[in-house]
PDB file of N, CA and C in Angstrom:
ATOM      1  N   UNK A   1     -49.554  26.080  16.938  1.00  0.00           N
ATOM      2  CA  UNK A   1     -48.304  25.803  16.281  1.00  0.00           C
ATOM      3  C   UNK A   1     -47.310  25.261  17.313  1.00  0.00           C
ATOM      4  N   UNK A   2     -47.052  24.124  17.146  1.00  0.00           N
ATOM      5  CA  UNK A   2     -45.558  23.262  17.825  1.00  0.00           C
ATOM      6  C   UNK A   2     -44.787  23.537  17.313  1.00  0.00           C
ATOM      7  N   UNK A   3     -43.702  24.026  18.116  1.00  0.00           N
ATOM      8  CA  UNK A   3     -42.008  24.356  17.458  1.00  0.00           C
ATOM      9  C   UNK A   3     -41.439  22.945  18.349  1.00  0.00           C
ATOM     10  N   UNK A   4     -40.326  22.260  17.469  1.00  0.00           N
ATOM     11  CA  UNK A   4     -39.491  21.687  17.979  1.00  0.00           C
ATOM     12  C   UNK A   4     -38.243  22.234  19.337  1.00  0.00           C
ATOM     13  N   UNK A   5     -38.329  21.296  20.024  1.00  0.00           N
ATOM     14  CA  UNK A   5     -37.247  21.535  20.893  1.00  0.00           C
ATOM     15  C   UNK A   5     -35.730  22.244  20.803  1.00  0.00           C
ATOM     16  N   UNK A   6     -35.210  22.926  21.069  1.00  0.00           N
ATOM     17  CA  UNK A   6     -33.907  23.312  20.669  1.00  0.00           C
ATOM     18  C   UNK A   6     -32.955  22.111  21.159  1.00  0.00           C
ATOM     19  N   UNK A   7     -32.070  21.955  19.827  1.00  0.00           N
ATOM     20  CA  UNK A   7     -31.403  20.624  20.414  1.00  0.00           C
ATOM     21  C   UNK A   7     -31.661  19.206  19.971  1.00  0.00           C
ATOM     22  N   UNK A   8     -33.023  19.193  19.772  1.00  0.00           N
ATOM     23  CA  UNK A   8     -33.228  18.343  19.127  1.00  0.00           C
ATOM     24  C   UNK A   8     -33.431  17.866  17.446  1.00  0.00           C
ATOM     25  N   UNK A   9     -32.223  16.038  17.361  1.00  0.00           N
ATOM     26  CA  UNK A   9     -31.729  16.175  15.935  1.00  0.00           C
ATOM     27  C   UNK A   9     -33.122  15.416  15.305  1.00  0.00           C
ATOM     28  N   UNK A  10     -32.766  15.981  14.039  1.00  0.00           N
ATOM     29  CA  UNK A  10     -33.810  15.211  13.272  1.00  0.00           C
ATOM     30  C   UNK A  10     -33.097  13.855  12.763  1.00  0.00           C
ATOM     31  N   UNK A  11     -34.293  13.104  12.016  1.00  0.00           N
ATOM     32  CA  UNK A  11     -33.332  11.906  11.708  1.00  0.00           C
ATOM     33  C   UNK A  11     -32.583  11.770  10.845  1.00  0.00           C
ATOM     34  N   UNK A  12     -32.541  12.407   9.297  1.00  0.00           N
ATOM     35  CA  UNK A  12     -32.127  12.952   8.337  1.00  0.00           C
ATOM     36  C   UNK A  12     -30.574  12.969   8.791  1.00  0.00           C
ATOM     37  N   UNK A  13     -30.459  14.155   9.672  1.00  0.00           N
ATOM     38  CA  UNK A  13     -28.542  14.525  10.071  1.00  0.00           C
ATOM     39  C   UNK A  13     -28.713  13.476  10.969  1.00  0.00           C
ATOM     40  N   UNK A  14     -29.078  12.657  12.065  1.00  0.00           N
ATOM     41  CA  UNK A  14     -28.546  11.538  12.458  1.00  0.00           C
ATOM     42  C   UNK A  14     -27.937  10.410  11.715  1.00  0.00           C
ATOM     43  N   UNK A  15     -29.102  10.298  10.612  1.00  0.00           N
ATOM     44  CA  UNK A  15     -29.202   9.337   9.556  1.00  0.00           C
ATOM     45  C   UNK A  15     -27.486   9.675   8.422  1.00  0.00           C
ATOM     46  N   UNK A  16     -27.220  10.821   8.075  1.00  0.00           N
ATOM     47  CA  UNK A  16     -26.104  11.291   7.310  1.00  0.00           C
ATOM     48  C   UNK A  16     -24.892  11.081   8.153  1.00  0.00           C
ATOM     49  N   UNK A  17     -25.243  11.577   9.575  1.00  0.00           N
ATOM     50  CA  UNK A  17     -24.143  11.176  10.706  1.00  0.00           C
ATOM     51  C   UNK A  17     -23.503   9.411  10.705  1.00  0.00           C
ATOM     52  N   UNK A  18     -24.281   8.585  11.111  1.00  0.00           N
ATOM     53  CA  UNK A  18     -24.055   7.428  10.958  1.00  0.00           C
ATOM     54  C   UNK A  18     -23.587   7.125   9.445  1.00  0.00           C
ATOM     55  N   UNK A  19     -23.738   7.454   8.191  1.00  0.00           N
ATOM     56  CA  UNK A  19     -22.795   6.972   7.000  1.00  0.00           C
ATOM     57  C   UNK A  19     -21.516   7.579   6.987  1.00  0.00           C
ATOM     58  N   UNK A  20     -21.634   8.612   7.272  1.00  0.00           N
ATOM     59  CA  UNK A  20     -20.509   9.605   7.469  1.00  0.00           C
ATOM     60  C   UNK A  20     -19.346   8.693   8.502  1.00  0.00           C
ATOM     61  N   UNK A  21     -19.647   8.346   9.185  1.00  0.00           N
ATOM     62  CA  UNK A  21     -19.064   7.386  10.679  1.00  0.00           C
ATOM     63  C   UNK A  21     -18.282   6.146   9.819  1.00  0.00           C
ATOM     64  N   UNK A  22     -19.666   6.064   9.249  1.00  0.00           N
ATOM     65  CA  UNK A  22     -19.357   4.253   8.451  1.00  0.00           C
ATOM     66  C   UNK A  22     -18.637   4.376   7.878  1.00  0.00           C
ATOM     67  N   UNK A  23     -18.718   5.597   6.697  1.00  0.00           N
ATOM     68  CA  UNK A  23     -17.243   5.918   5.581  1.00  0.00           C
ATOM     69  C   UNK A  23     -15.675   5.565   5.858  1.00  0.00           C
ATOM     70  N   UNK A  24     -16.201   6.412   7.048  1.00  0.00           N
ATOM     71  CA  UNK A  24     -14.744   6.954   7.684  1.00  0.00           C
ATOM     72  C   UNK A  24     -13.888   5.825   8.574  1.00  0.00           C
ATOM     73  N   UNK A  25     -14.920   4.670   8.926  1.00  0.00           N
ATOM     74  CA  UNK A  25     -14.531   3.354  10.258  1.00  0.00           C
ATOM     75  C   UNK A  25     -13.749   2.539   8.769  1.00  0.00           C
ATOM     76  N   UNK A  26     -14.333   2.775   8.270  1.00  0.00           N
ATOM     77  CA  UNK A  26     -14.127   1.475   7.303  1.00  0.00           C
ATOM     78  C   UNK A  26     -13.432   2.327   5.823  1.00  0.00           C
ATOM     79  N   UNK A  27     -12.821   3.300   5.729  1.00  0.00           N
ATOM     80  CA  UNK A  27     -11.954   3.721   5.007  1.00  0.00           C
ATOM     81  C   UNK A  27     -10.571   3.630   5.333  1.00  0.00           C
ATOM     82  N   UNK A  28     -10.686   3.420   6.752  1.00  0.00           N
ATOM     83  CA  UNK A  28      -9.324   3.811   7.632  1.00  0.00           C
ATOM     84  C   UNK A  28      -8.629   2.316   6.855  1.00  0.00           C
ATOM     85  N   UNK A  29      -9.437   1.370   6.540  1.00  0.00           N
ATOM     86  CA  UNK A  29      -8.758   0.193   6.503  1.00  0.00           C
ATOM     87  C   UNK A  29      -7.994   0.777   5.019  1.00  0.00           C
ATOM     88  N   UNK A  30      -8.623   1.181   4.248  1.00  0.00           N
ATOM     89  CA  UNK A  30      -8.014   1.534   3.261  1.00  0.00           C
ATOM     90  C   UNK A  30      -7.082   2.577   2.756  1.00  0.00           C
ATOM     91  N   UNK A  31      -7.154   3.170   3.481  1.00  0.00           N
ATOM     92  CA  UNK A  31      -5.994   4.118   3.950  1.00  0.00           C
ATOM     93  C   UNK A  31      -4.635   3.690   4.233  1.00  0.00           C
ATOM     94  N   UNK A  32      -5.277   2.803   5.278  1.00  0.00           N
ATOM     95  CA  UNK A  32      -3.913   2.238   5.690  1.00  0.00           C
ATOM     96  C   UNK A  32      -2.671   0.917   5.020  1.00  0.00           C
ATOM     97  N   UNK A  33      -3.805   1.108   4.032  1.00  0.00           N
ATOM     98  CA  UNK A  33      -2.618  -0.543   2.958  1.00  0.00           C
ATOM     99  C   UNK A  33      -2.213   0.583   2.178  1.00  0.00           C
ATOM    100  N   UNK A  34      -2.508   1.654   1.681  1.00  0.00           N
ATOM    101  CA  UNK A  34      -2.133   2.919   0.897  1.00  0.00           C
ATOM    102  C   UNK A  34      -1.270   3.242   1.421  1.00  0.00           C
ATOM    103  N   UNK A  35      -1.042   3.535   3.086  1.00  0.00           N
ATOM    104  CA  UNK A  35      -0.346   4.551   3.868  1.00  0.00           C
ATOM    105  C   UNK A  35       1.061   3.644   4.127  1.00  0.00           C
ATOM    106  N   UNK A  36       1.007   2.537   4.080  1.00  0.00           N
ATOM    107  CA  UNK A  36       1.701   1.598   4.010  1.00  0.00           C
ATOM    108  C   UNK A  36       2.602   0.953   2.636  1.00  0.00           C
ATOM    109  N   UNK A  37       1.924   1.249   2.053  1.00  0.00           N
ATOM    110  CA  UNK A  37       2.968   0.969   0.567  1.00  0.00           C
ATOM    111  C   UNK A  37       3.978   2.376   0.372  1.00  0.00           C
ATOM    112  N   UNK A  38       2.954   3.426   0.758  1.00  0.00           N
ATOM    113  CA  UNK A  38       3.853   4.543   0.127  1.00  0.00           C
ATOM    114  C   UNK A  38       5.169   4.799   1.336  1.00  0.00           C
ATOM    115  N   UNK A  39       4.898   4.381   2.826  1.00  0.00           N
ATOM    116  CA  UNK A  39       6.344   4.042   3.563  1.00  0.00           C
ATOM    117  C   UNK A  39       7.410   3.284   3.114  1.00  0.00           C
ATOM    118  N   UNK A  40       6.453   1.625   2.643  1.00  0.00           N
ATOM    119  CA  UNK A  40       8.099   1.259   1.706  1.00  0.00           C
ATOM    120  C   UNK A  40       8.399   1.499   0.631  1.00  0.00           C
ATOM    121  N   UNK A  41       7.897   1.852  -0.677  1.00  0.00           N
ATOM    122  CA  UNK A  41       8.175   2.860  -1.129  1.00  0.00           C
ATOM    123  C   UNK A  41       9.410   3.761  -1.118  1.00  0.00           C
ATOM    124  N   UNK A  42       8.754   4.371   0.346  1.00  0.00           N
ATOM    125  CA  UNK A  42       9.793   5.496   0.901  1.00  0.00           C
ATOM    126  C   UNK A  42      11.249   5.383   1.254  1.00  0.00           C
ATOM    127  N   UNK A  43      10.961   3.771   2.044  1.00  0.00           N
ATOM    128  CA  UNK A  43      12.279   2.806   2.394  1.00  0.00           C
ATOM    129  C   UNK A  43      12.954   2.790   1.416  1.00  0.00           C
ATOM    130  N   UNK A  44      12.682   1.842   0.299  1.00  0.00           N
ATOM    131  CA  UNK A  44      13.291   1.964  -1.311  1.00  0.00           C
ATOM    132  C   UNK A  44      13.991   3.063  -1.649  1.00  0.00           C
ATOM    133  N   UNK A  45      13.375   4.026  -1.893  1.00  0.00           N
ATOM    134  CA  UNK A  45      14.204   5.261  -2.544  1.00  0.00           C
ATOM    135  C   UNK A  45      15.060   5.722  -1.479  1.00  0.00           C
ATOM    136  N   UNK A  46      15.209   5.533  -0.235  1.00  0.00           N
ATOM    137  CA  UNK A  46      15.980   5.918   0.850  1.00  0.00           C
ATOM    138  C   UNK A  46      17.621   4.984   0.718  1.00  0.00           C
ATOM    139  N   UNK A  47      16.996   3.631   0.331  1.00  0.00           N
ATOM    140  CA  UNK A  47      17.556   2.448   0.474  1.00  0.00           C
ATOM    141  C   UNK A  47      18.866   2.427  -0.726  1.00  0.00           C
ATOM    142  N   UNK A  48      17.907   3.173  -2.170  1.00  0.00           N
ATOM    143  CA  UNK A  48      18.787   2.817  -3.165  1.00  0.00           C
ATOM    144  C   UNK A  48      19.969   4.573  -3.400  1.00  0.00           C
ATOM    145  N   UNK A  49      19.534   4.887  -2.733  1.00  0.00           N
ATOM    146  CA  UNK A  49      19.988   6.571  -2.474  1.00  0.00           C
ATOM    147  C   UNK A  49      20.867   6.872  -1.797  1.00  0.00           C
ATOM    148  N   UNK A  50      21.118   6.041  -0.165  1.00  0.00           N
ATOM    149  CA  UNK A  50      22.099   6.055   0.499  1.00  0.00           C
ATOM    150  C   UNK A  50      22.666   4.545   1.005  1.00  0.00           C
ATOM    151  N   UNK A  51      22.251   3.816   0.167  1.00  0.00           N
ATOM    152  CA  UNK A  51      23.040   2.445   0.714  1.00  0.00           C
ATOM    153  C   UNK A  51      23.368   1.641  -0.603  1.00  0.00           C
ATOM    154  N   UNK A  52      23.285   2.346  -1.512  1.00  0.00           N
ATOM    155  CA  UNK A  52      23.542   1.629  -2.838  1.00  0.00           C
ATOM    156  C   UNK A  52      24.826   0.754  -3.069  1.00  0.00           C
ATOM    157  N   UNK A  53      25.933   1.054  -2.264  1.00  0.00           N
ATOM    158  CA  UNK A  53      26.990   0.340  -2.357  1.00  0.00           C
ATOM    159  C   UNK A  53      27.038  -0.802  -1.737  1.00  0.00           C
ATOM    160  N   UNK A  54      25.543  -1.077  -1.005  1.00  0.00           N
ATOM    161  CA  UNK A  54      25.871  -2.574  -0.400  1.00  0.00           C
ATOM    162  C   UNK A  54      25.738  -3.101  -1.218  1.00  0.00           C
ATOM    163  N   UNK A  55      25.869  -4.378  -0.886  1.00  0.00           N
ATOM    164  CA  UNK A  55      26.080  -5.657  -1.775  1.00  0.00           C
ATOM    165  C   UNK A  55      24.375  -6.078  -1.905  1.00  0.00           C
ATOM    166  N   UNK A  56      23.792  -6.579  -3.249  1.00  0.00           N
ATOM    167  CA  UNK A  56      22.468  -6.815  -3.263  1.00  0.00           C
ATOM    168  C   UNK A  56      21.841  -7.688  -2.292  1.00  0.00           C
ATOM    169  N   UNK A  57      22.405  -8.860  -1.601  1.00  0.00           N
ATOM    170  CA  UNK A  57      21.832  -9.507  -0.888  1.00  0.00           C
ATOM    171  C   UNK A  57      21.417  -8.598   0.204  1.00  0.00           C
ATOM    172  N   UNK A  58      22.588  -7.924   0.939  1.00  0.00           N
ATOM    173  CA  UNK A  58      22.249  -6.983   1.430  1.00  0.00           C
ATOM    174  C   UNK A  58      20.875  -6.259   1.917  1.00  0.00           C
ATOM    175  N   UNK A  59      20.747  -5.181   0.484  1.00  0.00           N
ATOM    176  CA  UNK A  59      19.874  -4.402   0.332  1.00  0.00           C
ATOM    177  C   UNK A  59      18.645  -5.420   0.359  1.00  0.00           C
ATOM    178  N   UNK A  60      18.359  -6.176   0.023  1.00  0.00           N
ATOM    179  CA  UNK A  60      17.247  -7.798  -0.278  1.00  0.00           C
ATOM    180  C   UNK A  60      16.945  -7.729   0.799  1.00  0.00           C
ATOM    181  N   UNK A  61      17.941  -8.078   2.095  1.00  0.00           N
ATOM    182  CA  UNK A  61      17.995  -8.011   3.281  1.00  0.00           C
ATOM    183  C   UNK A  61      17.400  -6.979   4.188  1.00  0.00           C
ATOM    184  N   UNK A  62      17.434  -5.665   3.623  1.00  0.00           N
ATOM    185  CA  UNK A  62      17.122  -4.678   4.693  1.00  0.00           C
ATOM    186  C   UNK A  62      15.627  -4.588   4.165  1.00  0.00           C
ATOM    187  N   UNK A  63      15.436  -4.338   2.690  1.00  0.00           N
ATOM    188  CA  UNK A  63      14.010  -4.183   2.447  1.00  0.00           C
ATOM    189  C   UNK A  63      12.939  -5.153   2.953  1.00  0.00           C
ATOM    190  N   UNK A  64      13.572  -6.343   3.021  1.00  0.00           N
ATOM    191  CA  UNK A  64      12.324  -7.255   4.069  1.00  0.00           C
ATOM    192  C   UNK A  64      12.267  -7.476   5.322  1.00  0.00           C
ATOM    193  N   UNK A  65      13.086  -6.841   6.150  1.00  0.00           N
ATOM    194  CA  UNK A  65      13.259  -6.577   7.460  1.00  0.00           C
ATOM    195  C   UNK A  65      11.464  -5.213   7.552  1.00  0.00           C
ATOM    196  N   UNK A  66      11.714  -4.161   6.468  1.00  0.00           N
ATOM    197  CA  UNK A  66      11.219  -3.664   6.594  1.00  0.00           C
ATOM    198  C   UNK A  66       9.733  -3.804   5.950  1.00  0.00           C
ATOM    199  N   UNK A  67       9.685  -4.376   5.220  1.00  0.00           N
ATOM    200  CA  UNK A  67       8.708  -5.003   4.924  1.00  0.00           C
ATOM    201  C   UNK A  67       7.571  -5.662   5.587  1.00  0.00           C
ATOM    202  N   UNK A  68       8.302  -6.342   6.531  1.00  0.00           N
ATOM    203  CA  UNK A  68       7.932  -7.448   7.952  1.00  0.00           C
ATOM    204  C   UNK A  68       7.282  -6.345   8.744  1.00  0.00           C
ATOM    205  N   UNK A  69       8.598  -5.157   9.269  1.00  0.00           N
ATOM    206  CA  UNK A  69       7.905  -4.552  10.485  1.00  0.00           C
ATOM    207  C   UNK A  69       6.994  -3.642   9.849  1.00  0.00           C
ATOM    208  N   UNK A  70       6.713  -3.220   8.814  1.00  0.00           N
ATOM    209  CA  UNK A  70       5.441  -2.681   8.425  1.00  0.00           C
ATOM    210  C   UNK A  70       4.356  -3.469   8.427  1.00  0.00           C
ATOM    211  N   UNK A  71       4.485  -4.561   8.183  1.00  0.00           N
ATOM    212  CA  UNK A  71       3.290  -5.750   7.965  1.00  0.00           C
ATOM    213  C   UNK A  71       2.957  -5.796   6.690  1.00  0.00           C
ATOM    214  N   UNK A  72       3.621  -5.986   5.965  1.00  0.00           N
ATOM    215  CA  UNK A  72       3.325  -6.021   4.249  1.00  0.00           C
ATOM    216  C   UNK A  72       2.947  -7.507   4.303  1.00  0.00           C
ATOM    217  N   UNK A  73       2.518  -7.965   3.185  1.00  0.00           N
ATOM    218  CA  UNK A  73       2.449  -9.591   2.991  1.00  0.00           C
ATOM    219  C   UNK A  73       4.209 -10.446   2.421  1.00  0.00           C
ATOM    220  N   UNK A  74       3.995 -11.236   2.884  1.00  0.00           N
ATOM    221  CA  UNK A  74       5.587 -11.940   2.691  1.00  0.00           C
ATOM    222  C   UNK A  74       6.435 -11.493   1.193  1.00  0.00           C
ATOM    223  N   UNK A  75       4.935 -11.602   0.361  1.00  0.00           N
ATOM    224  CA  UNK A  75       5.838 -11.173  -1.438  1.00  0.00           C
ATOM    225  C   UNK A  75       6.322 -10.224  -1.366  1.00  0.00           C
ATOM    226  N   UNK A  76       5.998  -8.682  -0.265  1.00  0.00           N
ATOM    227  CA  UNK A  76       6.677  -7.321  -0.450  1.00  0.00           C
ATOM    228  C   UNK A  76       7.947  -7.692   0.005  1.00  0.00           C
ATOM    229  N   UNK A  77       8.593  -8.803   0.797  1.00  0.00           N
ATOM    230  CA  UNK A  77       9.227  -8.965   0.998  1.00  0.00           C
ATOM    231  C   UNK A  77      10.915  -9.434  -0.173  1.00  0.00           C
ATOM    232  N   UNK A  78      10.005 -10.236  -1.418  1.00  0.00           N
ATOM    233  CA  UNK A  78      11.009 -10.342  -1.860  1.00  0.00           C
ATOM    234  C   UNK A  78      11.496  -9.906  -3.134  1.00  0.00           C
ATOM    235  N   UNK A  79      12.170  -9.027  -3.117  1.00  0.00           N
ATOM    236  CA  UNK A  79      12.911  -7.740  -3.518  1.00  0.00           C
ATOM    237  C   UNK A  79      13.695  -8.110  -4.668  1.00  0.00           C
ATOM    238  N   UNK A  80      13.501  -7.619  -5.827  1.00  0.00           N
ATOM    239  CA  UNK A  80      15.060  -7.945  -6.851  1.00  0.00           C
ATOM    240  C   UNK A  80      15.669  -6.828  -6.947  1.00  0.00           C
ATOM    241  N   UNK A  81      16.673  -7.054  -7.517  1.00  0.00           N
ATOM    242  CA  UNK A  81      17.954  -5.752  -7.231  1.00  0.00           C
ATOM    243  C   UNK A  81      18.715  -5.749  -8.142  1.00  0.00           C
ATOM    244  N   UNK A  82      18.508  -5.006  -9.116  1.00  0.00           N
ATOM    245  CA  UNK A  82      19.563  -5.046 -10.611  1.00  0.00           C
ATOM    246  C   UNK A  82      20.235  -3.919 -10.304  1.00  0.00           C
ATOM    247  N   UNK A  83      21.382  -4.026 -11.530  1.00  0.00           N
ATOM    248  CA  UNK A  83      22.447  -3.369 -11.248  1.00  0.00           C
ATOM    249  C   UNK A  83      22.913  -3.108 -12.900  1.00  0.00           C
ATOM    250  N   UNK A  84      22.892  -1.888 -13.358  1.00  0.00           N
ATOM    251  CA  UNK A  84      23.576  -1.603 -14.753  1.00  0.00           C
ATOM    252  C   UNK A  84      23.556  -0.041 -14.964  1.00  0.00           C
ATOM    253  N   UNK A  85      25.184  -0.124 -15.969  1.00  0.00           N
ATOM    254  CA  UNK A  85      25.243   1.040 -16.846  1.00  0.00           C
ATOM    255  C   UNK A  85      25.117   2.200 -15.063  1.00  0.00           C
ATOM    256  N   UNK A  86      25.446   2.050 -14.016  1.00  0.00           N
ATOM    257  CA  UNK A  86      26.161   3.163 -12.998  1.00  0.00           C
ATOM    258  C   UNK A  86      24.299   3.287 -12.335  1.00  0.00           C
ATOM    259  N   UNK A  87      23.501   2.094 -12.170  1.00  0.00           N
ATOM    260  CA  UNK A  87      22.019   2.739 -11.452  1.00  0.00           C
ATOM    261  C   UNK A  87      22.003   1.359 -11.098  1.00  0.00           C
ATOM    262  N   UNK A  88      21.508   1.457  -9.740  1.00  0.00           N
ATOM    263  CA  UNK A  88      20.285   0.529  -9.050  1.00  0.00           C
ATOM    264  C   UNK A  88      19.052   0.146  -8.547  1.00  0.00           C
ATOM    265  N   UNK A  89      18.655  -0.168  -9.178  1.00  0.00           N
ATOM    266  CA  UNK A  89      17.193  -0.418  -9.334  1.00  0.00           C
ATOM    267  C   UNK A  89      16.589  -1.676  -8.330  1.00  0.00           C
ATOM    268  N   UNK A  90      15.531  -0.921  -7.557  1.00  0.00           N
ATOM    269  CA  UNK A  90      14.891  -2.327  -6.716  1.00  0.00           C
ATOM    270  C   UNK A  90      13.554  -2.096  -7.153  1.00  0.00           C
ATOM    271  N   UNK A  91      13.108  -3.387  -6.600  1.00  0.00           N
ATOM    272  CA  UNK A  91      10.993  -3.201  -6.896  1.00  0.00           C
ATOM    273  C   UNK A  91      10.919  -4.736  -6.416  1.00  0.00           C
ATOM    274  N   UNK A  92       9.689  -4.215  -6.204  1.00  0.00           N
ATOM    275  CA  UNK A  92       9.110  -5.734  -5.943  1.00  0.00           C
ATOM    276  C   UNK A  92       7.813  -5.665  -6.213  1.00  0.00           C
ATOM    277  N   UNK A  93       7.248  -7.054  -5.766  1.00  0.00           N
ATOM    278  CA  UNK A  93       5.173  -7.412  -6.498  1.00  0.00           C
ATOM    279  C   UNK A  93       4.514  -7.535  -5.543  1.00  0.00           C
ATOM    280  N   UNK A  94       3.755  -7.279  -5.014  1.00  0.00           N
ATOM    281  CA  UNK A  94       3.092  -7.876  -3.819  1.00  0.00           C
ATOM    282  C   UNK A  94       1.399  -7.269  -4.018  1.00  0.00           C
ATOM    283  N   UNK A  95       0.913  -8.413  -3.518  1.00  0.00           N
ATOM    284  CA  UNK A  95      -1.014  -8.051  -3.668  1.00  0.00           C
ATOM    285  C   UNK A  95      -1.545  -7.731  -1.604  1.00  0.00           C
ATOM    286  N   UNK A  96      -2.122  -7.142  -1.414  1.00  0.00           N
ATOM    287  CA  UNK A  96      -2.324  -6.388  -0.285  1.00  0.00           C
ATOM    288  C   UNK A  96      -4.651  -6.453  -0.337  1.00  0.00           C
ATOM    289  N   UNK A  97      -4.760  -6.616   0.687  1.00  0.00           N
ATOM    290  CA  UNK A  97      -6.286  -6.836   0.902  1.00  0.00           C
ATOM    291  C   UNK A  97      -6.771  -5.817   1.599  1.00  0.00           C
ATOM    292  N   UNK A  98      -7.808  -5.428   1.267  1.00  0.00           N
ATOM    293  CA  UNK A  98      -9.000  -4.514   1.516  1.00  0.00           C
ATOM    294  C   UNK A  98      -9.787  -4.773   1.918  1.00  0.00           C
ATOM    295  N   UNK A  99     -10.767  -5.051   3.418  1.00  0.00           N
ATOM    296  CA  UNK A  99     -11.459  -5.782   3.767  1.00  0.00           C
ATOM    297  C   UNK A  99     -12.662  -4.904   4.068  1.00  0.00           C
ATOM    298  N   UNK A 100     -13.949  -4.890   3.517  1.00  0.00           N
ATOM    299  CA  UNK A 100     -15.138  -4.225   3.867  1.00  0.00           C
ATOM    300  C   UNK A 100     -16.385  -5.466   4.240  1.00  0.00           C
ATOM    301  N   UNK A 101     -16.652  -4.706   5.061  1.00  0.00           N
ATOM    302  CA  UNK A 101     -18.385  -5.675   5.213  1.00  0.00           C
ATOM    303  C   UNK A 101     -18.997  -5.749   3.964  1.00  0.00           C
ATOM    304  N   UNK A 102     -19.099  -7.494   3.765  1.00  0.00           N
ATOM    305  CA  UNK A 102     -19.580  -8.306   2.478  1.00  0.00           C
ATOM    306  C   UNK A 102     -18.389  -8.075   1.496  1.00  0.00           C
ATOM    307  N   UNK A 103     -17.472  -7.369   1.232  1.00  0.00           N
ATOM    308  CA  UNK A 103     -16.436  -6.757  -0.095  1.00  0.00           C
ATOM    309  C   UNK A 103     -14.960  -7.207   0.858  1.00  0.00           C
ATOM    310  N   UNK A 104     -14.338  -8.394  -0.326  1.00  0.00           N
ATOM    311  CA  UNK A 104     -12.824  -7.912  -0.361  1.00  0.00           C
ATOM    312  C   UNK A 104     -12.879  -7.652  -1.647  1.00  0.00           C
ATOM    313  N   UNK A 105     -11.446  -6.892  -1.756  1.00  0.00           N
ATOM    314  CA  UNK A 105     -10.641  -6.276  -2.898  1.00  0.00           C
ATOM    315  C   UNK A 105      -9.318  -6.245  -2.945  1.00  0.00           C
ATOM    316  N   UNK A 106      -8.652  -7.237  -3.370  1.00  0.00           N
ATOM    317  CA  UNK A 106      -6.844  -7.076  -3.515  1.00  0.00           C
ATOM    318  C   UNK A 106      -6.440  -6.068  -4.568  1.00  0.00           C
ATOM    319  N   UNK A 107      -5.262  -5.560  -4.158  1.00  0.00           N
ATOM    320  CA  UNK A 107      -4.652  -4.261  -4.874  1.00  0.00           C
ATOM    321  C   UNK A 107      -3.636  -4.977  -5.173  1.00  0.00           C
ATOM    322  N   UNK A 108      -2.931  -4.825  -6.372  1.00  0.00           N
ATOM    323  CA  UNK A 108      -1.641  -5.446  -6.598  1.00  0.00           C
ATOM    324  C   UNK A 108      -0.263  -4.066  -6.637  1.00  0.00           C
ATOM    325  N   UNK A 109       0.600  -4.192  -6.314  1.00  0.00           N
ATOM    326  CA  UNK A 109       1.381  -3.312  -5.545  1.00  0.00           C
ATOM    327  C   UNK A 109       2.738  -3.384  -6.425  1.00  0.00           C
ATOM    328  N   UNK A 110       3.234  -2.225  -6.968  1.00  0.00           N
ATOM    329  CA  UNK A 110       4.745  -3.015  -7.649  1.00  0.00           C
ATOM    330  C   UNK A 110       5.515  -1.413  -7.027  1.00  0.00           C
ATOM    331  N   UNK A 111       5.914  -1.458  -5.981  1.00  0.00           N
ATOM    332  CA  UNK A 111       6.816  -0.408  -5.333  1.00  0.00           C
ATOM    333  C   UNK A 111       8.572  -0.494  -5.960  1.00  0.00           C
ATOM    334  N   UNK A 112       8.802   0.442  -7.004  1.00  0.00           N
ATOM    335  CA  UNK A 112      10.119   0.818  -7.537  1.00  0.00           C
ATOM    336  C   UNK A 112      10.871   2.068  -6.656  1.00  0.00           C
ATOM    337  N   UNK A 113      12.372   1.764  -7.158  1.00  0.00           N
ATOM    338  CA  UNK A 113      12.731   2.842  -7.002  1.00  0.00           C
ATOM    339  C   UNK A 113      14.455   2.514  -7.803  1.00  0.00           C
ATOM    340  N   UNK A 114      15.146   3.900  -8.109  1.00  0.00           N
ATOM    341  CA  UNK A 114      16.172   4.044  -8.857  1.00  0.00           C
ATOM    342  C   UNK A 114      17.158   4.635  -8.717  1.00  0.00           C
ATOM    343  N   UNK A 115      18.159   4.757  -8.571  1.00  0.00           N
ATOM    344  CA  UNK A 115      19.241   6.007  -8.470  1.00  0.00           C
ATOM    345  C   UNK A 115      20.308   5.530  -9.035  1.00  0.00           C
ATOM    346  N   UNK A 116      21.128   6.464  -9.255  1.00  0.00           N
ATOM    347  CA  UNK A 116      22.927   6.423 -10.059  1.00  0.00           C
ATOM    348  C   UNK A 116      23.884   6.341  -8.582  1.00  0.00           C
ATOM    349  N   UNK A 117      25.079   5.377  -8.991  1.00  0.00           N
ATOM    350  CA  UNK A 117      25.687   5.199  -8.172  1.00  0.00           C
ATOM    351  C   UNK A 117      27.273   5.304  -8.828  1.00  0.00           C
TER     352      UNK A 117
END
């Protein structure tokens, strides 16, 4: 009777190891257009919460500043900004890419936000 070595992997958990790896190399990408919308997002409701009294160009103004230094695509950039009945409302459209070996996938993105002023 041969007993295996202590220590030594079989190929099975090597084999689970390496997808496990792969999941995770190539999820990060997707994570991160996720992890990234929900920051501006975050900007937005920050934006319409404590700066609501600027003037809309303004606010237009700051959300694609931030937009940029996140690295959104240029459309997150451009912002509409209504104004009625004591609330301001921003949002914008923007499509964002997912890049996997052999697979893209665009997400289309409509980041709102609202408050009373």
């Amino acid at each position: 009777m041969v007993r295996p070595r202590a220590g030594a992997a079989r190929f099975g958990c090597l084999f689970t190891l390496l997808i496990l790896a792969a999941v995770m190399y190539f999820g990060v990408n997707a994570g991160e257009v996720y992890w990234r919308y929900l920051q501006y997002k975050e900007a937005m409701d920050q934006e319409v919460r404590f700066r609501s009294f600027l003037p809309n160009a303004r606010i237009r103004e700051n959300l694609a500043n931030i937009a940029d230094s996140l690295g959104l695509p240029e459309d997150a950039g451009v912002v509409t900004v209504t104004r009625e009945r004591g609330r301001v409302t921003v949002e914008a459209h923007y499509e964002d890419v997912i890049e996997l070996p052999g697979y893209r996938k665009e997400i289309h993105f409509e980041p709102r936000a609202s408050s009373g002023y």
